[in-house]
Protein backbone atom coordinates (compact mmCIF):
# COMPACT_ATOMS: atom_id res chain seq x y z
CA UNK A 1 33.58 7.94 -23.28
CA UNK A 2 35.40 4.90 -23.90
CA UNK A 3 32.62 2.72 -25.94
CA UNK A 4 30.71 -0.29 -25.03
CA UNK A 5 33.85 -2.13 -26.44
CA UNK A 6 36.77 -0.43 -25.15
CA UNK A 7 39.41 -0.70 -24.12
CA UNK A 8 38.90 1.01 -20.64
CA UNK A 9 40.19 4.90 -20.58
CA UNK A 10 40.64 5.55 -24.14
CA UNK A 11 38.52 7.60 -25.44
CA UNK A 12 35.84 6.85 -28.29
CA UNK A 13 35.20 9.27 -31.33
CA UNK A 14 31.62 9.01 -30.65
CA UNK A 15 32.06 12.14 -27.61
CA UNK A 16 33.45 14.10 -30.34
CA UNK A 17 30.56 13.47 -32.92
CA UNK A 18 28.16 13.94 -30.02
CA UNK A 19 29.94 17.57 -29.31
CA UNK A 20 29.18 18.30 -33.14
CA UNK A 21 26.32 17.21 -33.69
CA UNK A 22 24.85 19.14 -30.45
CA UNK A 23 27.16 21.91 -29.69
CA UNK A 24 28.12 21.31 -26.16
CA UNK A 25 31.52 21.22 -24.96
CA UNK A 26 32.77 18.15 -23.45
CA UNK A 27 33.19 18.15 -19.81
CA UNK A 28 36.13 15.56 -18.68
CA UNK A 29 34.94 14.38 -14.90
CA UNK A 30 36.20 11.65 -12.73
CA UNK A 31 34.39 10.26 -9.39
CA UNK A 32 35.27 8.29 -6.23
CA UNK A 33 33.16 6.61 -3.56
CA UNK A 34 32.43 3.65 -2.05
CA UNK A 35 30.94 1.19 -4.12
CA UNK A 36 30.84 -2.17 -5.33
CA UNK A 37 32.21 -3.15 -8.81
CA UNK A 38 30.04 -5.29 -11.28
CA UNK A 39 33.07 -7.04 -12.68
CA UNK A 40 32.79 -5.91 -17.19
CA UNK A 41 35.78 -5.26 -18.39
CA UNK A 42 35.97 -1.67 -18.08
CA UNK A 43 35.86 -2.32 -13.80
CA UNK A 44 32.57 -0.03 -14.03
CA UNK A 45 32.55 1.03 -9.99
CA UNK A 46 28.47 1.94 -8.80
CA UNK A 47 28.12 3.58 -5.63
CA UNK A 48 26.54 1.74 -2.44
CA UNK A 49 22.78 3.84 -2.02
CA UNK A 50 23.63 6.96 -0.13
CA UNK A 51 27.36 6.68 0.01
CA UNK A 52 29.23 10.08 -0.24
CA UNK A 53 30.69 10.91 -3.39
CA UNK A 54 33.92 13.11 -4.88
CA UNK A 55 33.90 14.42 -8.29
CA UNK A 56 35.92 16.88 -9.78
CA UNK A 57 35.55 18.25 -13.29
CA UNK A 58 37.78 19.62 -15.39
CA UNK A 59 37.34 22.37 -17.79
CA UNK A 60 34.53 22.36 -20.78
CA UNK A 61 36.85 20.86 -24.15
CA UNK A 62 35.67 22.60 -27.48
CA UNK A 63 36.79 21.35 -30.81
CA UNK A 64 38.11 23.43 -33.38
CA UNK A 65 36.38 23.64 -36.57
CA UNK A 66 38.32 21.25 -38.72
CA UNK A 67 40.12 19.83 -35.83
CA UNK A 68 41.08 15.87 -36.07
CA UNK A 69 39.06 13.93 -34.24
CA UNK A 70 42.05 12.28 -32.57
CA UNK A 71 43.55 15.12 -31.84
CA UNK A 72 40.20 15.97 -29.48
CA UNK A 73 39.88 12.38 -28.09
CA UNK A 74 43.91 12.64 -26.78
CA UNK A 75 42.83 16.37 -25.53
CA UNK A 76 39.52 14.21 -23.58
CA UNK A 77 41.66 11.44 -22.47
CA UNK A 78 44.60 13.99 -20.95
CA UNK A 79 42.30 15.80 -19.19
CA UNK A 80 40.52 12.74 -17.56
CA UNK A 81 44.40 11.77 -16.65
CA UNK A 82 45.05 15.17 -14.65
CA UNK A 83 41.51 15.00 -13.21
CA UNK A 84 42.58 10.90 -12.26
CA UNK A 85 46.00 12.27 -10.68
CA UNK A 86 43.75 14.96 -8.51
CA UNK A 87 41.75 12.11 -7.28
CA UNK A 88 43.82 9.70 -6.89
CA UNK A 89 42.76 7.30 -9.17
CA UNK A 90 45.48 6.80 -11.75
CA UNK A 91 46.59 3.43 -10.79
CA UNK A 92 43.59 2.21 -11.47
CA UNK A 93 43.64 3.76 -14.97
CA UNK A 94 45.40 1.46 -17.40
């Protein structure tokens, strides 16, 4: 959700338009594993083939009809934060 652009976490109004346009809430998830990272600048981690995976998800996001779009990307970006602090991730989250 953060854009081919960034910057890393911060979430893009293009989930939002996507949500519109199709109807289907958002669903905030976070993953860890083992993996190897492919060094972009968003530190995009891919799992090793057949290395165990955790991912938690957080609860479907809806957007209120008229609703600010910012408004919905800081909802998107909170929730990926409390999923981060459930995993364990956070300090990797700038």
């Amino acid at each position: 959700v953060d854009g081919p652009r960034g910057p890393a976490w911060s979430v893009q109004p293009g989930i939002v338009a996507l949500h519109r346009w199709t109807g289907m809430p958002i669903l905030p998830a976070v993953a860890t594993g083992r993996g190897f990272s492919i060094g972009s600048w968003d530190r995009l981690r891919l799992p090793y083939p057949f290395a165990r995976c955790d991912v938690w998800y957080g609860e479907p996001i809806h957007a209120a009809d008229g609703e600010d779009v910012a408004t919905v990307c800081h909802r998107v970006e909170d929730a990926l934060r409390t999923l981060g602090d459930s995993a364990g991730i956070n300090d990797t989250i700038s």
